[in-house]
C-alpha atoms as a PDB file:
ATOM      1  CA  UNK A   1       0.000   0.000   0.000  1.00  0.00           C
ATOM      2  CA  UNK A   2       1.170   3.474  -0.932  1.00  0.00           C
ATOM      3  CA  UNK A   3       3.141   5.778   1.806  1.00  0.00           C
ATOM      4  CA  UNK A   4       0.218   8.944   2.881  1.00  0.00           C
ATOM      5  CA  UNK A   5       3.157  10.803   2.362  1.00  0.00           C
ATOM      6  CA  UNK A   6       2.316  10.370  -1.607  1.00  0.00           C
ATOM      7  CA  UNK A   7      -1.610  11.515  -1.868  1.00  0.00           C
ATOM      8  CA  UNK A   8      -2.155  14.806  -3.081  1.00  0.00           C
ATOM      9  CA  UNK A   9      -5.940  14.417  -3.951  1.00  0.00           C
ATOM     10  CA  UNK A  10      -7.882  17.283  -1.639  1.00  0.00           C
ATOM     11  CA  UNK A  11     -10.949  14.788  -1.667  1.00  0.00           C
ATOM     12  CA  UNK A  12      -8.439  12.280  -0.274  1.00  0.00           C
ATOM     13  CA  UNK A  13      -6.770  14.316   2.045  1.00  0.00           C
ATOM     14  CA  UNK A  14      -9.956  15.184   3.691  1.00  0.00           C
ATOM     15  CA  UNK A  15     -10.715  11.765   4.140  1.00  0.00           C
ATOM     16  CA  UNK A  16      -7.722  11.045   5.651  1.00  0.00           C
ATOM     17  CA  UNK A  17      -8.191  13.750   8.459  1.00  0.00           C
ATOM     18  CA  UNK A  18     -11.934  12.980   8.716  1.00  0.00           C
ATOM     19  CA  UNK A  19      -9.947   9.165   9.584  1.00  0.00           C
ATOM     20  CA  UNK A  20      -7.451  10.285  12.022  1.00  0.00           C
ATOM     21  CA  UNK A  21      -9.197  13.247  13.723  1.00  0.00           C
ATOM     22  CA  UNK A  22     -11.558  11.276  15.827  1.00  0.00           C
ATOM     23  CA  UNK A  23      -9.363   8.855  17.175  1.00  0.00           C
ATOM     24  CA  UNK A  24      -7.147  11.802  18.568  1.00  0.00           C
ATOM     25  CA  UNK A  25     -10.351  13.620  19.972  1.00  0.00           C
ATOM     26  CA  UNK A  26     -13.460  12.253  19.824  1.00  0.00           C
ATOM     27  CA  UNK A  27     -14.979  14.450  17.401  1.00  0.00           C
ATOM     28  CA  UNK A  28     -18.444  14.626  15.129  1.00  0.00           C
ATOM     29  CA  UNK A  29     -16.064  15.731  12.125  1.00  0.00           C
ATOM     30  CA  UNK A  30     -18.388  14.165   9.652  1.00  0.00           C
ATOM     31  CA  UNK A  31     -19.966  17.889   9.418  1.00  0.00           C
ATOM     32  CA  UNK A  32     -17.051  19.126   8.811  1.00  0.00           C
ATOM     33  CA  UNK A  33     -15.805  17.691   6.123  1.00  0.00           C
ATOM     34  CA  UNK A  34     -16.734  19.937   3.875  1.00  0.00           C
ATOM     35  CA  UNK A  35     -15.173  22.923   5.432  1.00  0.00           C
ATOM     36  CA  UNK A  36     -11.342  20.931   5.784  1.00  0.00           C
ATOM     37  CA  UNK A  37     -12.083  19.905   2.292  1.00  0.00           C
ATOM     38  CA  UNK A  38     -12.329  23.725   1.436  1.00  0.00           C
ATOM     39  CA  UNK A  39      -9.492  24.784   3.032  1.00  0.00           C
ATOM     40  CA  UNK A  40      -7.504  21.994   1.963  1.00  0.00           C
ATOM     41  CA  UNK A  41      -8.161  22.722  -1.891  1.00  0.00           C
ATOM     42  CA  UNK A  42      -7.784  26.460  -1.326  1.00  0.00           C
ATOM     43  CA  UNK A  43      -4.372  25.862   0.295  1.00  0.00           C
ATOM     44  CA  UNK A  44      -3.131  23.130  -1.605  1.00  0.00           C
ATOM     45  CA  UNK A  45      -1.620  22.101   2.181  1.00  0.00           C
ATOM     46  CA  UNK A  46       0.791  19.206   1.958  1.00  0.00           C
ATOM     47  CA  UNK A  47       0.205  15.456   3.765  1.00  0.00           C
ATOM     48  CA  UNK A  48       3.092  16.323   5.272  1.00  0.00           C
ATOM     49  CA  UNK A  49       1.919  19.752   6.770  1.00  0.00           C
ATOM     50  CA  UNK A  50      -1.694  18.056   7.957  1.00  0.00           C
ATOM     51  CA  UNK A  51       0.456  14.938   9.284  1.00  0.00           C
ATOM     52  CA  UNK A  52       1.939  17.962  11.024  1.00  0.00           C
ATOM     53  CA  UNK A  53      -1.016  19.629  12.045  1.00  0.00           C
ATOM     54  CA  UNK A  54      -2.639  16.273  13.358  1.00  0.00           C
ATOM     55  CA  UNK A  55       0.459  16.206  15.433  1.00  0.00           C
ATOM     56  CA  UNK A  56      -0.166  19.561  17.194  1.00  0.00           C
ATOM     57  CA  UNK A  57      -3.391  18.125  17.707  1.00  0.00           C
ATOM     58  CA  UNK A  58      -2.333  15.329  19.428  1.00  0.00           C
ATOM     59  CA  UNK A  59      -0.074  17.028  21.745  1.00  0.00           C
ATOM     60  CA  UNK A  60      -2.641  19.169  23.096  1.00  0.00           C
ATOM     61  CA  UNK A  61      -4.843  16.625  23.528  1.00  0.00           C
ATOM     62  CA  UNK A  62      -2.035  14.425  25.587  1.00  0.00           C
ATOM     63  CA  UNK A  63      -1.568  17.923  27.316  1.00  0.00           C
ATOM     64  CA  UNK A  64      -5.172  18.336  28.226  1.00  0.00           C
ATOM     65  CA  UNK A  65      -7.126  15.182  28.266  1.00  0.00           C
ATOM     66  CA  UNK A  66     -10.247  16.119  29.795  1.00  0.00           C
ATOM     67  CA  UNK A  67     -10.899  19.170  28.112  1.00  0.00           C
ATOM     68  CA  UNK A  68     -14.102  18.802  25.768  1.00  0.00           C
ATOM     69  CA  UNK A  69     -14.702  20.463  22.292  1.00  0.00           C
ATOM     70  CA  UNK A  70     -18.307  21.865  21.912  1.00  0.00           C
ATOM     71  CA  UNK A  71     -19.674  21.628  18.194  1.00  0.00           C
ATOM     72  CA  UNK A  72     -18.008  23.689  15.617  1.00  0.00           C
ATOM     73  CA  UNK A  73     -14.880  23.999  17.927  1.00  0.00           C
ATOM     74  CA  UNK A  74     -13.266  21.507  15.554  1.00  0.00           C
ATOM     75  CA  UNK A  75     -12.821  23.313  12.740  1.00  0.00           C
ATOM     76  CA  UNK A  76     -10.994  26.377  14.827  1.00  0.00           C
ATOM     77  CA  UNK A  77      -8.928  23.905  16.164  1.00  0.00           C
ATOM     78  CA  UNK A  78      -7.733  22.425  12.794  1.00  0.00           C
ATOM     79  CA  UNK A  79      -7.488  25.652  11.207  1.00  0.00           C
ATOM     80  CA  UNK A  80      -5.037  26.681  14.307  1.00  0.00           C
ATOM     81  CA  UNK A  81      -3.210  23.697  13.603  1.00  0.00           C
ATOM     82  CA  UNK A  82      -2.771  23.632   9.932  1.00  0.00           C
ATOM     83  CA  UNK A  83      -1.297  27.209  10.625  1.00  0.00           C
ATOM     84  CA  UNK A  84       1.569  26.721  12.684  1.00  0.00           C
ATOM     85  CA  UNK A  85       2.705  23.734  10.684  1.00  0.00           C
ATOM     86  CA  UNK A  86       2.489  26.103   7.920  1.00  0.00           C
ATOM     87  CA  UNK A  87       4.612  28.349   9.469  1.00  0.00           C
ATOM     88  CA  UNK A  88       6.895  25.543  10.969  1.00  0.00           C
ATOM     89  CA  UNK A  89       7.460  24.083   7.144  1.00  0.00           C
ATOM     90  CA  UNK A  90       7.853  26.405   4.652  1.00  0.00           C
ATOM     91  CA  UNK A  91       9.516  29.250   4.687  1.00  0.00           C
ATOM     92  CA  UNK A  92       6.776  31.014   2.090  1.00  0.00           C
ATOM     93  CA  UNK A  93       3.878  30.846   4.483  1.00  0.00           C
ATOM     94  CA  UNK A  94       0.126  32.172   3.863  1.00  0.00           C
ATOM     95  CA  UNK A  95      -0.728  34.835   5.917  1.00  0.00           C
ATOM     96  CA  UNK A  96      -2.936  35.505   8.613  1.00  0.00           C
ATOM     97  CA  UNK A  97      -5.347  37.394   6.812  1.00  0.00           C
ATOM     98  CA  UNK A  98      -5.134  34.283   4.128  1.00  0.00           C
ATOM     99  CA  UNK A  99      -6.117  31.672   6.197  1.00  0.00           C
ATOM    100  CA  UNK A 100      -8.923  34.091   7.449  1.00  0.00           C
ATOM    101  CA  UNK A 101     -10.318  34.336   4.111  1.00  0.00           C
ATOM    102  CA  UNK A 102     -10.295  30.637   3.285  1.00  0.00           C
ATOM    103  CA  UNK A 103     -11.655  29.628   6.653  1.00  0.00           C
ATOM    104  CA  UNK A 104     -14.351  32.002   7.313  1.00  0.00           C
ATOM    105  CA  UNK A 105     -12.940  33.077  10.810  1.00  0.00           C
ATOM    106  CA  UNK A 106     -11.993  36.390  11.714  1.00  0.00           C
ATOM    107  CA  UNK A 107      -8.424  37.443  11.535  1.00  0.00           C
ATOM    108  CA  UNK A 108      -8.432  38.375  15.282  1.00  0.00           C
ATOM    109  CA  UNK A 109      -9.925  35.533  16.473  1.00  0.00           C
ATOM    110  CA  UNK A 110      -7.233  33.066  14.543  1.00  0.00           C
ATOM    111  CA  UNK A 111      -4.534  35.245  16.054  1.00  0.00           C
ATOM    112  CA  UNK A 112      -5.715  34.670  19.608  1.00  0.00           C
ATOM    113  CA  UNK A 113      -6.283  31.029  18.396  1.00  0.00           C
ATOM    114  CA  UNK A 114      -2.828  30.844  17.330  1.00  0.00           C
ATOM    115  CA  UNK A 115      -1.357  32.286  20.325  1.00  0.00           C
ATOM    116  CA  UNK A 116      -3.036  29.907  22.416  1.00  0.00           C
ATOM    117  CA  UNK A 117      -2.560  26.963  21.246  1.00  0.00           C
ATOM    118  CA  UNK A 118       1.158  28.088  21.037  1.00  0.00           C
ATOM    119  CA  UNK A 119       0.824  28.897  24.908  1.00  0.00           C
ATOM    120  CA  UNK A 120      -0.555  25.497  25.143  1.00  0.00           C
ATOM    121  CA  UNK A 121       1.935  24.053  23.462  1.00  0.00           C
ATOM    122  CA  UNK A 122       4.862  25.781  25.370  1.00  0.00           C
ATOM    123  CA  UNK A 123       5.594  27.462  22.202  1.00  0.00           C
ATOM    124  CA  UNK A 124       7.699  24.701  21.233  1.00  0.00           C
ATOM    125  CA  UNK A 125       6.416  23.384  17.966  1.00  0.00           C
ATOM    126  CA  UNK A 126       9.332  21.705  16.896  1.00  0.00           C
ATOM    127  CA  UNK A 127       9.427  17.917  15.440  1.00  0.00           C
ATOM    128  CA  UNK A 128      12.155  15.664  15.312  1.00  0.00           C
ATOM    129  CA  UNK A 129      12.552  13.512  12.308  1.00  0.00           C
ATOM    130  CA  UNK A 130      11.628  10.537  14.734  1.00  0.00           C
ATOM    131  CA  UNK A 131       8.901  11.913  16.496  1.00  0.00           C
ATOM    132  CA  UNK A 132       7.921  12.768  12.480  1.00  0.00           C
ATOM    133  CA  UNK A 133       8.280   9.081  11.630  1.00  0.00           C
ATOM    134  CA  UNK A 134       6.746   7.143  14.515  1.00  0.00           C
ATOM    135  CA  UNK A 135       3.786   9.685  13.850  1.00  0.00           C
ATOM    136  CA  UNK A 136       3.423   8.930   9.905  1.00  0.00           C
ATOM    137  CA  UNK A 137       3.698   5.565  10.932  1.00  0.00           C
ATOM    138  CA  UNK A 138       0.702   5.286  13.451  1.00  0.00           C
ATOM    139  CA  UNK A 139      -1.523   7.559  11.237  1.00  0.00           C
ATOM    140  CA  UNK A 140      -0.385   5.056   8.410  1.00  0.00           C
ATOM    141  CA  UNK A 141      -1.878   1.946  10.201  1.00  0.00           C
ATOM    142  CA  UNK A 142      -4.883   3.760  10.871  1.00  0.00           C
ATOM    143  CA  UNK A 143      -5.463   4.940   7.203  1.00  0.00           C
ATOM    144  CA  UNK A 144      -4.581   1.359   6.128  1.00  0.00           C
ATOM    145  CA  UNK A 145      -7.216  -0.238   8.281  1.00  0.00           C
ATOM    146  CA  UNK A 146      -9.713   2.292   6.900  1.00  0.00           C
ATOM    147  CA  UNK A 147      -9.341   1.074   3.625  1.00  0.00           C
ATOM    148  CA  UNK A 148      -9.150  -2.766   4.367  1.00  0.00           C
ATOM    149  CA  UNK A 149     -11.594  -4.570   2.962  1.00  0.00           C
ATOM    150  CA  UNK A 150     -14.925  -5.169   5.666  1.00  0.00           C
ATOM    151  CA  UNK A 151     -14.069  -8.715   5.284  1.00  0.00           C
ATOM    152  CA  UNK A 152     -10.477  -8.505   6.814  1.00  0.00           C
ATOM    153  CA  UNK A 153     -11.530  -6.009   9.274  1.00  0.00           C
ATOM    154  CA  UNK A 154     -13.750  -8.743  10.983  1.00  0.00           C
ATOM    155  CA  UNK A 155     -11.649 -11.410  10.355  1.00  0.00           C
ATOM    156  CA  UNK A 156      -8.505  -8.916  12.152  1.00  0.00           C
ATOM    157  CA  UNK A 157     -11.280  -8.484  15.099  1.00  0.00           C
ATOM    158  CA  UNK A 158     -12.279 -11.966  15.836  1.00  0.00           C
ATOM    159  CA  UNK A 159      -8.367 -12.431  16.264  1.00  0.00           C
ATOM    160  CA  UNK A 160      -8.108  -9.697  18.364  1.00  0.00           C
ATOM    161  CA  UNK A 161     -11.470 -11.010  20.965  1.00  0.00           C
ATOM    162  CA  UNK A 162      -9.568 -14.412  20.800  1.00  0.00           C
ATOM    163  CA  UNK A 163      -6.556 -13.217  21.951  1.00  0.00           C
ATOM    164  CA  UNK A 164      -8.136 -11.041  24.214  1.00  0.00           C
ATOM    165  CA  UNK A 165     -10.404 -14.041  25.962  1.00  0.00           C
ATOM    166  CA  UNK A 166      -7.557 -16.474  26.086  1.00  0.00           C
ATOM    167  CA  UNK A 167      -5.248 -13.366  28.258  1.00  0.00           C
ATOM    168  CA  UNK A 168      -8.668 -12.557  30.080  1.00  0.00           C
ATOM    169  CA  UNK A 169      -8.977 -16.841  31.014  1.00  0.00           C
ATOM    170  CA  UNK A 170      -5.170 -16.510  31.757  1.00  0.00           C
ATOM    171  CA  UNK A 171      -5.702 -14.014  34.530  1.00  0.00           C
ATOM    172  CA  UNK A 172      -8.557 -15.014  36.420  1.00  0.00           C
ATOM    173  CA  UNK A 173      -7.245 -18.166  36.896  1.00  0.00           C
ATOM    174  CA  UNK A 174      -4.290 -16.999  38.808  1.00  0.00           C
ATOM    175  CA  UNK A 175      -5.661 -16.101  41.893  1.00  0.00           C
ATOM    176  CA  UNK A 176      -2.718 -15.022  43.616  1.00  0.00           C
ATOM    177  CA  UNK A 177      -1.968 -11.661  41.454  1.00  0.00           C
ATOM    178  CA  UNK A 178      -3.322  -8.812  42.781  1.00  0.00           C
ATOM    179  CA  UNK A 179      -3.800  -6.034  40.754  1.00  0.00           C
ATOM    180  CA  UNK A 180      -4.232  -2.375  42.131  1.00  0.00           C
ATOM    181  CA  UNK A 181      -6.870  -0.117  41.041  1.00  0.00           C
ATOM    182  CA  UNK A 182      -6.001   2.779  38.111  1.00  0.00           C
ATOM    183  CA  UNK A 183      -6.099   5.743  39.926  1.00  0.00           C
ATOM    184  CA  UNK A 184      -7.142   9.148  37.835  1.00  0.00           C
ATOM    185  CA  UNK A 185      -5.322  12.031  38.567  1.00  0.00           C
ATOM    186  CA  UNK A 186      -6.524  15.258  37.888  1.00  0.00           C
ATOM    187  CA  UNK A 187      -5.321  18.680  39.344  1.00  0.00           C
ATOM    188  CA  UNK A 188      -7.831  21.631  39.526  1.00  0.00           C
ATOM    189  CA  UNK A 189      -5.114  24.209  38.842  1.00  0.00           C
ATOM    190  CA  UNK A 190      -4.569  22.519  35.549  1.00  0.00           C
ATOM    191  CA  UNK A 191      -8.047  22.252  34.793  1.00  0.00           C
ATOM    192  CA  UNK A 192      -8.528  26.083  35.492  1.00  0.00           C
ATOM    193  CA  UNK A 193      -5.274  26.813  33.176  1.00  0.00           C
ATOM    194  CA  UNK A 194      -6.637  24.341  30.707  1.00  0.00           C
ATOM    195  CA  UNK A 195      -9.892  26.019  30.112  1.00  0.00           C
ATOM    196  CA  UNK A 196      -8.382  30.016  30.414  1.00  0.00           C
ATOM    197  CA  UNK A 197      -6.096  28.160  27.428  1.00  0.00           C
ATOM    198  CA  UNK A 198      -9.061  26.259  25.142  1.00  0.00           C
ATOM    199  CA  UNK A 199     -11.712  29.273  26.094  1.00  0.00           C
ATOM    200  CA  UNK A 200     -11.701  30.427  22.939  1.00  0.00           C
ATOM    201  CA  UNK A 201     -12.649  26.950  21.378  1.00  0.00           C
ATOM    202  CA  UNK A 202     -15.930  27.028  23.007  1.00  0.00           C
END
């Protein structure tokens, strides 16, 4: 199967990010496909500035896990994104007032979009070329098991509920391991900072 790195299509690109969105945030971005689509064939963005972008994404989300988007938030969110790794990549960048036109938002609000989600990012936006690769790599197993055949995909999930009742018949019948319960953590000063931070997603 072909690298992502190689499709170019807009139509495909949206359905790539309409793939890999929700299983970084759980996300209704089936209305918004037509907007990324939109901006995606106005900018002529590269897979390798949305793999970018969906990386951003995914930090914030690891940064702030229990913070919940309200509808619509998604598409300010992604259009934050695709920004900085805009501006990270290429040195000939669209401008503010660009992005504003394509995306519908005001130019005001993107700027204090982009400067916090660079706050929540601790305006460190770099990527190494591993972190780059062991990204493209997950979102490449995800995009490949979208397009798998519906046959395979149950076949690859009867395998997996095998395995899985075999490990689960493996551990109850060793009676002597005790397992300690999963504790959540959660801090209210982060909480506070994390929704001063994602306000303006709301």
């Amino acid at each position: 199967m072909a690298s992502i790195l190689s499709i170019t299509d807009s139509s495909q690109l949206t359905e790539f990010c309409t793939v890999i969105l929700p299983t970084i945030w759980t996300l209704n971005i089936s209305k918004s496909r037509q907007f990324i689509q939109k901006v995606l064939k106005a900018t002529q963005i590269s897979c390798t500035c949305i793999l970018v972008a969906l990386y951003y994404i995914h930090r914030l989300r690891s940064a702030y896990p229990h913070i919940d988007l309200s509808i619509g938030s998604e598409i300010r969110l992604f259009t934050t994104a695709l920004i900085l790794a805009n501006k990270y990549l290429e040195d000939s960048t669209f401008t503010n007032k660009t992005w504003s036109s394509v995306s519908g938002i005001p130019i005001k609000e993107l700027n204090r979009m982009e400067a916090e989600f660079l706050s929540a990012l601790d305006y460190n936006i770099c990527i190494s070329q591993h972190q780059f690769y062991q990204w493209t790599m997950q979102c490449q197993q995800l995009w490949s098991l979208f397009l798998m055949p519906v046959t395979q995909k149950r076949s690859l999930e009867e395998e997996e509920d095998e395995v899985y009742y075999y490990q689960k018949k493996s551990r109850s019948s060793n009676s002597q391991i005790l397992c300690k319960p999963i504790l959540s953590w959660s801090s209210s000063v982060s909480a506070l900072a994390a929704s001063r931070i994602m306000n303006t997603y709301y």
